[in-house]
PDB file of N, CA and C in Angstrom:
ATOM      1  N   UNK A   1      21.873  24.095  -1.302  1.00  0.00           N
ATOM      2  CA  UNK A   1      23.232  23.630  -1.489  1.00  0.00           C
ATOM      3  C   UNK A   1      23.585  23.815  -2.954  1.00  0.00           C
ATOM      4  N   UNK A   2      24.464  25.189  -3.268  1.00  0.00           N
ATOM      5  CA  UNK A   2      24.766  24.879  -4.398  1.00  0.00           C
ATOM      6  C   UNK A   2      25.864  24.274  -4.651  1.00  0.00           C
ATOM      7  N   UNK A   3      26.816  24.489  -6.272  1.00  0.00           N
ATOM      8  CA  UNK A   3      28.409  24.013  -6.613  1.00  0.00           C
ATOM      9  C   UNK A   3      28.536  24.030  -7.667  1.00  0.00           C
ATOM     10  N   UNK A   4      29.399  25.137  -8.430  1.00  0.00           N
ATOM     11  CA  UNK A   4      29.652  25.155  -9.333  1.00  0.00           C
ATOM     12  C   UNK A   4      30.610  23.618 -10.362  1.00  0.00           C
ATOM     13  N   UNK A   5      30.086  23.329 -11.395  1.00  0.00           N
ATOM     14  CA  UNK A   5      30.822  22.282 -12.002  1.00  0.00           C
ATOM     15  C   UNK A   5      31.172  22.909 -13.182  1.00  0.00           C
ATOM     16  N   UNK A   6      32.252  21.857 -14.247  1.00  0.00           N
ATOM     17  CA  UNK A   6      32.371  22.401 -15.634  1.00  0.00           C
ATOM     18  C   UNK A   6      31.960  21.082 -16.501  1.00  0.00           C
ATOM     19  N   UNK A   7      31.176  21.135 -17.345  1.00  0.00           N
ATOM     20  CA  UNK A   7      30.701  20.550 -18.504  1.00  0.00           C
ATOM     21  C   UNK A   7      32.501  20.082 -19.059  1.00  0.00           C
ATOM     22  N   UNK A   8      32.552  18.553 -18.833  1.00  0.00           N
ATOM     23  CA  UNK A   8      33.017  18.074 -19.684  1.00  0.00           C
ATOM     24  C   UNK A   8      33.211  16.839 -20.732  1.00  0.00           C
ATOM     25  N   UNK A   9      33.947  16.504 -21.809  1.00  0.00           N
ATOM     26  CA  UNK A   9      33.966  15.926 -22.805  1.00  0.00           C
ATOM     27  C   UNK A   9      34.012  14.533 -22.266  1.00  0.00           C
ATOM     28  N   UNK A  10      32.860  13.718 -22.635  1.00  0.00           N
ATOM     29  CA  UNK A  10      33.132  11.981 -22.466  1.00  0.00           C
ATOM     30  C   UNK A  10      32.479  11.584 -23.180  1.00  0.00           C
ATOM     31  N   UNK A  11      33.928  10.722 -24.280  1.00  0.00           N
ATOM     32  CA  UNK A  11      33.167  10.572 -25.345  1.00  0.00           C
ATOM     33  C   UNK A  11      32.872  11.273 -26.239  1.00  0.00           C
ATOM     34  N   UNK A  12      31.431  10.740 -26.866  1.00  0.00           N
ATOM     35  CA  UNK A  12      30.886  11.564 -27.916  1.00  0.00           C
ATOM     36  C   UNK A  12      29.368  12.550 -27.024  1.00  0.00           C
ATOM     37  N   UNK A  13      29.580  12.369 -25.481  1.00  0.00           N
ATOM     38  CA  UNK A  13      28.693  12.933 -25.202  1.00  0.00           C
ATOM     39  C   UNK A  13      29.727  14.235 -24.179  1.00  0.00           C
ATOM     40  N   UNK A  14      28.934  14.769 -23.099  1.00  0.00           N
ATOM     41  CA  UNK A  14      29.471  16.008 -22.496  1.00  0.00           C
ATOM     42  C   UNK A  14      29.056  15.179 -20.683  1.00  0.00           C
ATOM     43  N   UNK A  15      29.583  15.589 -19.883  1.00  0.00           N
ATOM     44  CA  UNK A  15      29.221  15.228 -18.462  1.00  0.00           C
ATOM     45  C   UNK A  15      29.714  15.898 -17.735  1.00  0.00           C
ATOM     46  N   UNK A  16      29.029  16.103 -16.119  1.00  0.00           N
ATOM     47  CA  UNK A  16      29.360  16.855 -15.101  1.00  0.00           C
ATOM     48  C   UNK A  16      29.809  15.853 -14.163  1.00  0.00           C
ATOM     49  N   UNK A  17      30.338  16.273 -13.207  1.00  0.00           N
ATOM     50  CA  UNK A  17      31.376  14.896 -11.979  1.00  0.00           C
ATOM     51  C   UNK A  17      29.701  15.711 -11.029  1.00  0.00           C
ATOM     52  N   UNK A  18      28.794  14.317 -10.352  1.00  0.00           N
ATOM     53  CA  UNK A  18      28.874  15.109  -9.097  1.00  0.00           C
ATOM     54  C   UNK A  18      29.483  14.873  -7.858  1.00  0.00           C
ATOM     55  N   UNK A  19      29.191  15.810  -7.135  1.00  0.00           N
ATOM     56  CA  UNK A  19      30.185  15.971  -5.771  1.00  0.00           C
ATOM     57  C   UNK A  19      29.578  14.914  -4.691  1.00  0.00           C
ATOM     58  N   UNK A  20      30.436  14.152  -3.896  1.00  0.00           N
ATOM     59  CA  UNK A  20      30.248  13.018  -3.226  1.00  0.00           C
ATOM     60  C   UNK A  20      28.913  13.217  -1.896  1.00  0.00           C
ATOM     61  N   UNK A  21      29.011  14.953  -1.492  1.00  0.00           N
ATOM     62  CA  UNK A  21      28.290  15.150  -0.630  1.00  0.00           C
ATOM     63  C   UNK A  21      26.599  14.940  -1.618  1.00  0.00           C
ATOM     64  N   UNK A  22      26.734  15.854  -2.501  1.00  0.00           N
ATOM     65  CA  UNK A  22      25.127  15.756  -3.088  1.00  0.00           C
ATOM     66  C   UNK A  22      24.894  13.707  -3.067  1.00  0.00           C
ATOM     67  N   UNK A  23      25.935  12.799  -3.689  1.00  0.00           N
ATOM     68  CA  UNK A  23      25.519  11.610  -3.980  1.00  0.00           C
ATOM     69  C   UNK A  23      24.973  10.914  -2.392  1.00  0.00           C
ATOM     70  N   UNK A  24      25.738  11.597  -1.230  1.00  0.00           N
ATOM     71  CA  UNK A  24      25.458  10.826   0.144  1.00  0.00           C
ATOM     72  C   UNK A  24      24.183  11.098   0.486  1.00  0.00           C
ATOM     73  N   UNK A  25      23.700  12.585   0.005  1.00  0.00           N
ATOM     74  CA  UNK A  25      22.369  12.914   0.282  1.00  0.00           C
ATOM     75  C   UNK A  25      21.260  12.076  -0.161  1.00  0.00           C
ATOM     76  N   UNK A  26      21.301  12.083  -1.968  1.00  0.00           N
ATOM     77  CA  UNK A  26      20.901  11.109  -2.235  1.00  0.00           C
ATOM     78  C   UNK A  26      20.735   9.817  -2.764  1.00  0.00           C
ATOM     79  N   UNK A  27      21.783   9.121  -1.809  1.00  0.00           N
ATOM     80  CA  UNK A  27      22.225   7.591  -1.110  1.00  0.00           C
ATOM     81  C   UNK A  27      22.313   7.152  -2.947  1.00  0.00           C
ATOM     82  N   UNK A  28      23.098   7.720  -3.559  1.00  0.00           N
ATOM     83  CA  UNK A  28      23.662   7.492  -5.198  1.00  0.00           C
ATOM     84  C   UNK A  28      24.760   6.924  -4.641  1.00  0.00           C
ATOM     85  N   UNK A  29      24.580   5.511  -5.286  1.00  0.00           N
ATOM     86  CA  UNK A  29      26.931   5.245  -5.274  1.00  0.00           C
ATOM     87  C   UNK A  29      26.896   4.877  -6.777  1.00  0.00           C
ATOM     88  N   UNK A  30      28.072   4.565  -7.052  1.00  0.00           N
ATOM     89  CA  UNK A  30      28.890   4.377  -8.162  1.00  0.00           C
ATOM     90  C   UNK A  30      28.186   3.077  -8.834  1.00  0.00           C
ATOM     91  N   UNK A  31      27.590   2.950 -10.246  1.00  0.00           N
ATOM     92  CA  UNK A  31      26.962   2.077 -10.743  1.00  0.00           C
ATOM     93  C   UNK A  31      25.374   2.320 -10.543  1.00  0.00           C
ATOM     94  N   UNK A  32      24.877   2.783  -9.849  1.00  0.00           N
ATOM     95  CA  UNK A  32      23.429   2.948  -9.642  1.00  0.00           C
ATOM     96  C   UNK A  32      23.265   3.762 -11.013  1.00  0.00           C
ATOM     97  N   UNK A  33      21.863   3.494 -10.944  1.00  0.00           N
ATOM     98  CA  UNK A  33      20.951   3.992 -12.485  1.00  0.00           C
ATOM     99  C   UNK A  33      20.081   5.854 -11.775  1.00  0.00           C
ATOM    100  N   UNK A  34      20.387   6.524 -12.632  1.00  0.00           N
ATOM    101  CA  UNK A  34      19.348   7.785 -12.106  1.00  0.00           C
ATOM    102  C   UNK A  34      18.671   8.062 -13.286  1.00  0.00           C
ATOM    103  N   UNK A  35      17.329   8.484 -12.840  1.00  0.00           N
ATOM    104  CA  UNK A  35      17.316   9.545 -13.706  1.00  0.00           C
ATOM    105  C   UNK A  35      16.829  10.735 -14.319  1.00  0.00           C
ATOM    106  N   UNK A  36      17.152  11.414 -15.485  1.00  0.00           N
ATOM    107  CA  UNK A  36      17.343  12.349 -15.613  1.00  0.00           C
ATOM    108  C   UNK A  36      16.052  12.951 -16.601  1.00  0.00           C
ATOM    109  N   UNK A  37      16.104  14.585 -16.603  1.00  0.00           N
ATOM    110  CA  UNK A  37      14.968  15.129 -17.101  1.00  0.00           C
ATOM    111  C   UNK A  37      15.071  16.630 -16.685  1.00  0.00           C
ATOM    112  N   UNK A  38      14.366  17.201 -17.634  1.00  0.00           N
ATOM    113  CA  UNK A  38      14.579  18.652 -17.681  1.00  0.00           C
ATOM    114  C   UNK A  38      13.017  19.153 -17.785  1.00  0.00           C
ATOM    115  N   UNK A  39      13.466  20.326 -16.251  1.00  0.00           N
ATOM    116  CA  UNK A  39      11.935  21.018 -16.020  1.00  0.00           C
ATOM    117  C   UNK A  39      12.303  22.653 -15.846  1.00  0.00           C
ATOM    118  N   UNK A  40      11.464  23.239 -16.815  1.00  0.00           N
ATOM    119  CA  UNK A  40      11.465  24.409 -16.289  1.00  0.00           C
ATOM    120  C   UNK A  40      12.867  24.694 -16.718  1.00  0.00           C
ATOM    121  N   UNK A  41      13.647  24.386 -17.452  1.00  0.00           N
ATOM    122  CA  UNK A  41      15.226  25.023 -18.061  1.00  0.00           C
ATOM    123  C   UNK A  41      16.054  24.476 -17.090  1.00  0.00           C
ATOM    124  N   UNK A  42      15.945  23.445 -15.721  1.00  0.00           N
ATOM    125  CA  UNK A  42      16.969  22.977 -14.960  1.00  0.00           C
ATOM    126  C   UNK A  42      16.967  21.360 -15.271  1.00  0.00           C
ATOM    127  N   UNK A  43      18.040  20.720 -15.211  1.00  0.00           N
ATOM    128  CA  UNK A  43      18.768  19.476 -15.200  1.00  0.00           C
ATOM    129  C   UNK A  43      17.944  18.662 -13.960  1.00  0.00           C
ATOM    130  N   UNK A  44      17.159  17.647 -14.162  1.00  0.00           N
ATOM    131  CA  UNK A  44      16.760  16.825 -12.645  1.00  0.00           C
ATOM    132  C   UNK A  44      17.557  15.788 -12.430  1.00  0.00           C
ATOM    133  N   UNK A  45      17.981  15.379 -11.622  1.00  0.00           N
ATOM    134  CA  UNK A  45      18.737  14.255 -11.335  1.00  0.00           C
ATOM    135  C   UNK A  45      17.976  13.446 -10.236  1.00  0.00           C
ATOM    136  N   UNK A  46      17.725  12.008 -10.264  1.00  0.00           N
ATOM    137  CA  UNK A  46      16.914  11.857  -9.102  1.00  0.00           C
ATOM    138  C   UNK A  46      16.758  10.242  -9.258  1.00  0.00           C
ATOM    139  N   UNK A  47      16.853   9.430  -7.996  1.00  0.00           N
ATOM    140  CA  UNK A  47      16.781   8.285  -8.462  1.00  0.00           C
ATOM    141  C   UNK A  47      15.712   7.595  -9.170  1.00  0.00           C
ATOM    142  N   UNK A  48      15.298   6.568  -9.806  1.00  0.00           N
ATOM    143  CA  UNK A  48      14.156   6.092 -10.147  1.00  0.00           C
ATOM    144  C   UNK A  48      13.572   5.505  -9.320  1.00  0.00           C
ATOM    145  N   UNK A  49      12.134   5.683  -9.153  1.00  0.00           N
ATOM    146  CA  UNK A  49      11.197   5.098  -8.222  1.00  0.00           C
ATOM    147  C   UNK A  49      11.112   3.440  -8.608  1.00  0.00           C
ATOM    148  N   UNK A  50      11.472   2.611  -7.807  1.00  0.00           N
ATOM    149  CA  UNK A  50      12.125   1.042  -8.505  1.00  0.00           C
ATOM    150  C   UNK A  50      10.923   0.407  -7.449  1.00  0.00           C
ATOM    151  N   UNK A  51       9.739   0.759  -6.896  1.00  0.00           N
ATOM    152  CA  UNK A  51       8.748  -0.142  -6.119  1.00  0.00           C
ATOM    153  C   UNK A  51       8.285  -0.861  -7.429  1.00  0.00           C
ATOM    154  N   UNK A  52       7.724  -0.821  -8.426  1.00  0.00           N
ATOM    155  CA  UNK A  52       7.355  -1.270  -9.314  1.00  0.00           C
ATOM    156  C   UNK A  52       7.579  -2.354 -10.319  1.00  0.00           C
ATOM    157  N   UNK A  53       9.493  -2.273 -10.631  1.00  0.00           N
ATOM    158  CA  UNK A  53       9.759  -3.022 -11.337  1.00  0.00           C
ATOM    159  C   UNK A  53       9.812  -4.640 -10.969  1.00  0.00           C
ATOM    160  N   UNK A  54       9.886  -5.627 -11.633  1.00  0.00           N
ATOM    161  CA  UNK A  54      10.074  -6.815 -11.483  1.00  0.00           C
ATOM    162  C   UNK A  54      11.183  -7.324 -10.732  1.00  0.00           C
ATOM    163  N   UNK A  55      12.382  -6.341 -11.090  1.00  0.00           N
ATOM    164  CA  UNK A  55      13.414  -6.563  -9.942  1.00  0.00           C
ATOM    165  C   UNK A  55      13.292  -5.983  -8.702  1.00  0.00           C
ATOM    166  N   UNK A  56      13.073  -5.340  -8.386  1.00  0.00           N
ATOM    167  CA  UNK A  56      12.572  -4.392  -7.104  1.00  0.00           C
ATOM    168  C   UNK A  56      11.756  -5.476  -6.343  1.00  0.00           C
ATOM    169  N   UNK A  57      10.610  -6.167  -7.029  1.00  0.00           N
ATOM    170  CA  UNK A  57       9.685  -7.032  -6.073  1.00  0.00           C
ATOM    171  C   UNK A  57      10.317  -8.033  -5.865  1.00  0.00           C
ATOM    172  N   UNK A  58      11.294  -8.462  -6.570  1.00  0.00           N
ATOM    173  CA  UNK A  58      11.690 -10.209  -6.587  1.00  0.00           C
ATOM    174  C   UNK A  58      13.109  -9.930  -5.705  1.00  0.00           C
ATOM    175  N   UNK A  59      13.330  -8.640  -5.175  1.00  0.00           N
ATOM    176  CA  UNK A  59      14.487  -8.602  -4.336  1.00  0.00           C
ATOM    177  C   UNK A  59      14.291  -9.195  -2.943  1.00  0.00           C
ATOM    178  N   UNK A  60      13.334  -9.106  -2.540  1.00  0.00           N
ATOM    179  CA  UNK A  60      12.489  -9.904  -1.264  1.00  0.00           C
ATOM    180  C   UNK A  60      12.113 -11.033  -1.435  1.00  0.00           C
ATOM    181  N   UNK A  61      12.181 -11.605  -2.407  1.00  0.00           N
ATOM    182  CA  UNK A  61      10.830 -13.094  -2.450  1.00  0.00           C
ATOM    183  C   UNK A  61      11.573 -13.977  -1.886  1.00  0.00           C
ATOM    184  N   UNK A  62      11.701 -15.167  -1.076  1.00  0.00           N
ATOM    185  CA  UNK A  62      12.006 -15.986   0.054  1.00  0.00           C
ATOM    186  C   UNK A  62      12.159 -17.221  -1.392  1.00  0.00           C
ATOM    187  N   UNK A  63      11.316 -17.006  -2.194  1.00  0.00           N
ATOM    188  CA  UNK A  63      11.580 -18.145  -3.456  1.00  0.00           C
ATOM    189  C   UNK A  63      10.496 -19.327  -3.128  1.00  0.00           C
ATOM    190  N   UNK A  64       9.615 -19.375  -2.339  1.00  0.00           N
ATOM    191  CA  UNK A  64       8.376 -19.995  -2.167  1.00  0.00           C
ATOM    192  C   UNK A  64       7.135 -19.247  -2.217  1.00  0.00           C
ATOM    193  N   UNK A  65       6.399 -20.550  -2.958  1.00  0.00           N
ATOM    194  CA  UNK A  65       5.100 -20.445  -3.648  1.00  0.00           C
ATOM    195  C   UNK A  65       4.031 -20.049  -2.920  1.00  0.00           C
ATOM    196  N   UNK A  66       2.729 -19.171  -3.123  1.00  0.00           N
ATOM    197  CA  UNK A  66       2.169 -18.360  -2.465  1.00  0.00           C
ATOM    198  C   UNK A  66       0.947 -19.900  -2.687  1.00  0.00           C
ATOM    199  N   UNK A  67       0.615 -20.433  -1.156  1.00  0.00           N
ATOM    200  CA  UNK A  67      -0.751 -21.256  -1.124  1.00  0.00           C
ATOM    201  C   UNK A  67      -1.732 -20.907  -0.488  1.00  0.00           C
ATOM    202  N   UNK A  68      -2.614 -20.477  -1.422  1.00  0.00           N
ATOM    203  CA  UNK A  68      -4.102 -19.396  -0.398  1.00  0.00           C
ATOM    204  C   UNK A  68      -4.684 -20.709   0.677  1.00  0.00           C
ATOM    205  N   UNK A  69      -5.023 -20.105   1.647  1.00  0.00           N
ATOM    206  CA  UNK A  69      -5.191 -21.328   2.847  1.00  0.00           C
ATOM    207  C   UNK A  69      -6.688 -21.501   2.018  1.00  0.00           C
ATOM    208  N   UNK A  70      -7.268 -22.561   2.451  1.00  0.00           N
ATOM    209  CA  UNK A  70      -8.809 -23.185   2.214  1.00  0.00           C
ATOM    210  C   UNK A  70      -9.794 -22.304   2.792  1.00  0.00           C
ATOM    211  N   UNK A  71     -10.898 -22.191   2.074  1.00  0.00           N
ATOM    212  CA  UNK A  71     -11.826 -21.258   3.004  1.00  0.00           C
ATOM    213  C   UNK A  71     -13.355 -22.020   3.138  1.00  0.00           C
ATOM    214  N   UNK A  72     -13.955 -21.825   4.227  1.00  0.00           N
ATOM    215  CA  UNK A  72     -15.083 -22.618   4.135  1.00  0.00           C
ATOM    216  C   UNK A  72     -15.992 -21.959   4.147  1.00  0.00           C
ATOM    217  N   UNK A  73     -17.173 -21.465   2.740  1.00  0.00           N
ATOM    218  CA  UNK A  73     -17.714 -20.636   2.000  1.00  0.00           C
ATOM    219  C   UNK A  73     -19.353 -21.354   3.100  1.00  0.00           C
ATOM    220  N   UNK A  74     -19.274 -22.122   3.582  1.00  0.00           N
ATOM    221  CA  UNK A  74     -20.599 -22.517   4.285  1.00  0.00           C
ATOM    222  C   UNK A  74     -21.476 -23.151   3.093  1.00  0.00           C
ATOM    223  N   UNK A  75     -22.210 -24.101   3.650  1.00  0.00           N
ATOM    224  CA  UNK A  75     -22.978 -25.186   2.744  1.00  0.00           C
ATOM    225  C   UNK A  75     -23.612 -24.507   1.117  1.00  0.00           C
ATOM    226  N   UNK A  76     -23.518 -25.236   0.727  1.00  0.00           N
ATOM    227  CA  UNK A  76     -24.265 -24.837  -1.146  1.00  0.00           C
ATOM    228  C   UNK A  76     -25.541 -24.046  -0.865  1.00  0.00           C
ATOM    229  N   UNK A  77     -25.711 -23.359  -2.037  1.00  0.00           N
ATOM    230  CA  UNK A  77     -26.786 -22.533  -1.827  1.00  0.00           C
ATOM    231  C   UNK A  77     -27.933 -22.732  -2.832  1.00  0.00           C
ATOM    232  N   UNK A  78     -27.365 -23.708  -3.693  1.00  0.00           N
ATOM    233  CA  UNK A  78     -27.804 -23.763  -5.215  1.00  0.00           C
ATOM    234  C   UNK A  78     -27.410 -24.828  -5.540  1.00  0.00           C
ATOM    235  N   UNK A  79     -26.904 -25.212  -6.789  1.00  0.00           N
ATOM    236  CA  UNK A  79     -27.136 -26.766  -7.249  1.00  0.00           C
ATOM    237  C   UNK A  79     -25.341 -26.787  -7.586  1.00  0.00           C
ATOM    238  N   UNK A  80     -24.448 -26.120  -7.161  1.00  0.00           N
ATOM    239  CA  UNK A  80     -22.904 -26.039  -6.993  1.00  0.00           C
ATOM    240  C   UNK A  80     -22.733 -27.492  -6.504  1.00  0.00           C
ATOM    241  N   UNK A  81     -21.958 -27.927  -7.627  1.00  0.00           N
ATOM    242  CA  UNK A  81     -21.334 -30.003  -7.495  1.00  0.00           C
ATOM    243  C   UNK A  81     -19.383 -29.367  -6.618  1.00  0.00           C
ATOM    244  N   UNK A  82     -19.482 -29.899  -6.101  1.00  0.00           N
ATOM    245  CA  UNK A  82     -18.189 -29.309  -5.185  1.00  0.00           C
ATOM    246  C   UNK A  82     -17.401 -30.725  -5.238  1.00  0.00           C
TER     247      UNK A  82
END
């Protein structure tokens, strides 16, 4: 899939518009973070891999405290004061 764009002025920097079909492909909307990097003389565009960050994990958390159940290790083996 190609598409020609034109390099233009924003700002004190330069930018390309992309086209809504490439963003549906990859599920980019308006405000999301990408990013960017150059391989081989081409432009990458690509979302960031976000499994990792602190926000990424805490987007799921229910907001309760993790309590490891009790385990019963079977009688002392040694002089262990319990």
């Amino acid at each position: 899939m190609g598409n020609t764009v034109t390099v233009s002025k924003w700002g004190n920097a330069q930018g390309v518009r992309l086209p809504k079909a490439f963003c549906d492909l990859l599920d980019i909307s308006v405000g999301d973070k990408v990013q960017i990097s150059v391989e081989s003389k081409r432009i990458v565009i690509e979302k960031p891999d976000e499994q990792f960050t602190l926000q990424a994990r805490m987007r799921n958390w229910d907001g309760k405290r993790y309590e490891a159940p009790e385990i019963d290790w079977g009688k002392p083996a040694g002089q262990e004061v319990w």
